[in-house]
Protein backbone atom coordinates (compact mmCIF):
# COMPACT_ATOMS: atom_id res chain seq x y z
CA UNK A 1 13.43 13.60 -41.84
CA UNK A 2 10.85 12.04 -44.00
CA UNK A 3 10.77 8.67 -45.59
CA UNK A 4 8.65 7.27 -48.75
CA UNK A 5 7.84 3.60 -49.64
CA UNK A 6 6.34 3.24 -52.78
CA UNK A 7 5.99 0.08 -55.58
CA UNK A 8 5.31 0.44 -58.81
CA UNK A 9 5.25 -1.31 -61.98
CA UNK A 10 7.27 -0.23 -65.54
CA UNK A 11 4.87 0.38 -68.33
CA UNK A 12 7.80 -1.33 -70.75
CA UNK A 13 10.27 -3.87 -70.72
CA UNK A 14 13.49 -2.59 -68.68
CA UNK A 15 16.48 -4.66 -68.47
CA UNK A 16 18.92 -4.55 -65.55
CA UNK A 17 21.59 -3.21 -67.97
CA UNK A 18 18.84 0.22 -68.94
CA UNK A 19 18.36 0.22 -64.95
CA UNK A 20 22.41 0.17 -64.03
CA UNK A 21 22.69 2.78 -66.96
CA UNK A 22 20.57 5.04 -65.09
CA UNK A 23 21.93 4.83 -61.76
CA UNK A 24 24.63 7.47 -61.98
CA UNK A 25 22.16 10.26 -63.04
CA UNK A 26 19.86 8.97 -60.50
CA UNK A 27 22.24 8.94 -57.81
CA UNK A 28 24.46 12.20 -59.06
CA UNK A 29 20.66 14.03 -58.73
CA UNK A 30 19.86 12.25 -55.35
CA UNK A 31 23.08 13.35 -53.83
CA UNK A 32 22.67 17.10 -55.27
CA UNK A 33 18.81 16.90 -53.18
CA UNK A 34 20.69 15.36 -50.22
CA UNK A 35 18.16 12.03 -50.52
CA UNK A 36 19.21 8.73 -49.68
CA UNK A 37 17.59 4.49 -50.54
CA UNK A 38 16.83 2.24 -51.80
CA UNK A 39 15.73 0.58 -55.30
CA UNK A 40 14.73 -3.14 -56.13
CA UNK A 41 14.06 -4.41 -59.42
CA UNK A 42 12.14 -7.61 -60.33
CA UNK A 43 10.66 -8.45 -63.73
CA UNK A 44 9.40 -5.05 -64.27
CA UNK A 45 8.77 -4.21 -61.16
CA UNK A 46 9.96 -1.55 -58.67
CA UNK A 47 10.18 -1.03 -54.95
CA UNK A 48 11.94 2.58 -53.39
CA UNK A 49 12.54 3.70 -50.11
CA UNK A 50 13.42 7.57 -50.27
CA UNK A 51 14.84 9.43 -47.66
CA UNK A 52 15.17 13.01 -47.24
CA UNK A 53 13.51 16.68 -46.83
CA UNK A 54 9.67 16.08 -46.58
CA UNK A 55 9.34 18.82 -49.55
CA UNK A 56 11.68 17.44 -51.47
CA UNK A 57 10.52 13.56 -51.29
CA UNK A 58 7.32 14.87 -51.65
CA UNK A 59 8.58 16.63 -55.49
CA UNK A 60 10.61 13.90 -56.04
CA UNK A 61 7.45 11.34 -55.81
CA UNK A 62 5.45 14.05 -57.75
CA UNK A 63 7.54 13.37 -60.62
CA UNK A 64 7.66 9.62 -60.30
CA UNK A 65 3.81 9.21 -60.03
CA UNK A 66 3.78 11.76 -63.55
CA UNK A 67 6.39 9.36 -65.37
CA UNK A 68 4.82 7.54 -68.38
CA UNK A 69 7.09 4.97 -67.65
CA UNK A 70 5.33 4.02 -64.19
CA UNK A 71 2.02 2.34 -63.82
CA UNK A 72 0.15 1.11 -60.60
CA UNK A 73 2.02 3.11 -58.48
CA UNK A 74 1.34 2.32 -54.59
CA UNK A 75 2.74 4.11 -51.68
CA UNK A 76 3.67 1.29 -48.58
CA UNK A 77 4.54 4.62 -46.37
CA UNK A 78 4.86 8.34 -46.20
CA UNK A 79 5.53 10.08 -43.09
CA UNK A 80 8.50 11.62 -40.79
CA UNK A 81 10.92 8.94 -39.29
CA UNK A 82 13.75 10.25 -36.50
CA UNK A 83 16.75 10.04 -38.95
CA UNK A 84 17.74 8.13 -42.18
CA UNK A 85 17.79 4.42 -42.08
CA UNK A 86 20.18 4.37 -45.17
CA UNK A 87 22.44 7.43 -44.92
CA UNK A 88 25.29 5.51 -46.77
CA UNK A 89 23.24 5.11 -49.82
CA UNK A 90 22.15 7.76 -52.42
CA UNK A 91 20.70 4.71 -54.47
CA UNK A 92 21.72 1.27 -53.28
CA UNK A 93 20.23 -1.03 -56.58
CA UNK A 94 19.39 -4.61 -56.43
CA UNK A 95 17.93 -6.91 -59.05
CA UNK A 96 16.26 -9.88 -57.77
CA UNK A 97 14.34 -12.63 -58.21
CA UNK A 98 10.40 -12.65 -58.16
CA UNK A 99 10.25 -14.94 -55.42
CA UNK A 100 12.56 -12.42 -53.25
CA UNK A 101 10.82 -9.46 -54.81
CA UNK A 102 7.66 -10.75 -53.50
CA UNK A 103 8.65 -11.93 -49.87
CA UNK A 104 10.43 -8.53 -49.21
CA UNK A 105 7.40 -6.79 -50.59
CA UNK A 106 5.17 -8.71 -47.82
CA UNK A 107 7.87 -8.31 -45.00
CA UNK A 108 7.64 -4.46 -45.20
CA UNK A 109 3.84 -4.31 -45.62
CA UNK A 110 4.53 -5.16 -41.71
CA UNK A 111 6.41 -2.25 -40.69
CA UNK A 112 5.79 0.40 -43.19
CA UNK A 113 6.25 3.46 -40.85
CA UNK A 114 9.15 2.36 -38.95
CA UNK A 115 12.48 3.37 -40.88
CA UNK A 116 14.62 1.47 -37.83
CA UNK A 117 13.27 -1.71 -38.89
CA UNK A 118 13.48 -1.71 -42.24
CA UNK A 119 17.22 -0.46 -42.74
CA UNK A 120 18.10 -4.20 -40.98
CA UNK A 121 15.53 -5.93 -43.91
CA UNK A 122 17.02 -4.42 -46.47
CA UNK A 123 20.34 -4.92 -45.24
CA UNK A 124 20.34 -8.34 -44.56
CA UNK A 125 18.39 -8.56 -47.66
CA UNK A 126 21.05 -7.48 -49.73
CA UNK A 127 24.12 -8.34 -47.86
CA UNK A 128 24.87 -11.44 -50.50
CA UNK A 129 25.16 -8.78 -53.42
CA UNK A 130 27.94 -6.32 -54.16
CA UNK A 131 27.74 -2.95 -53.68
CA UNK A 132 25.79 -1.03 -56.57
C-alpha cells in the first residue's frame, strides 16, 4: 500500500459548486483504480491524500503534476504505509475555511509518513461536515 500527500494551488478561480461537479467522475475513476482519500479545498487551494497501488498513485500524481489547472504543486509524503488510513472513502471532499486550511496544512507537515495518524486528523477534522 502506498500513500501520497500533495498541496497544490488552482491556476483559476474554482468554486465549490465546479469542485462538487467533479466529484462523481473523480470518485467513479478512483473506485475503477481501487484508490481511496482525501480532498480539501480552500480559496483555490488543494490538499490530497491518495491511497492505493504504488504504480498507480504514482500515474495518478503524474497526471496531476501535468494538469494546466495546477500550479505550485508540493508533495507532504510519498512512500508505502501498512494499509489504507481511509478505505471508506474513494474521495471524501471538504471545503473549508483558510484559517482551517492552513492549521491542517501545518498539523500534517508533522506526521507526513505516518498514514495511522493522519486518518484520526482528518477525521476529527471533518467530523462537523456531512458526508461528501
Amino acid at each position: 500500500m502506498h500513500h501520497l500527500v500533495y498541496t497544490s494551488t488552482a491556476t483559476a478561480p474554482l468554486t465549490e459548486d465546479n469542485l462538487r461537479g467533479q466529484l462523481g467522475h473523480w470518485r467513479a475513476t478512483n473506485a475503477r483504480l481501487g484508490v481511496t482519500g482525501v480532498l480539501l479545498y480552500s480559496e483555490g487551494n488543494v490538499l490530497q491524500v491518495l491511497e492505493g497501488d504504488s504504480e498507480v498513485i504514482r500515474s495518478l500524481f503524474a497526471t496531476i503534476a501535468r494538469d494546466v489547472r495546477h500550479r505550485s504543486i508540493t508533495k507532504i509524503a510519498d512512500g508505502p504505509v501498512p494499509g489504507r488510513a481511509f478505505s471508506d472513502w474513494s474521495m471524501r471532499f471538504r471545503a473549508v475555511e483558510s484559517a482551517d486550511y492552513d492549521r491542517f496544512v501545518q498539523q500534517i507537515h508533522f506526521a507526513p509518513n505516518h498514514a495511522s495518524s493522519l486518518a484520526p486528523l482528518l477525521e476529527a477534522f471533518m467530523a462537523s461536515d456531512p458526508l461528501d
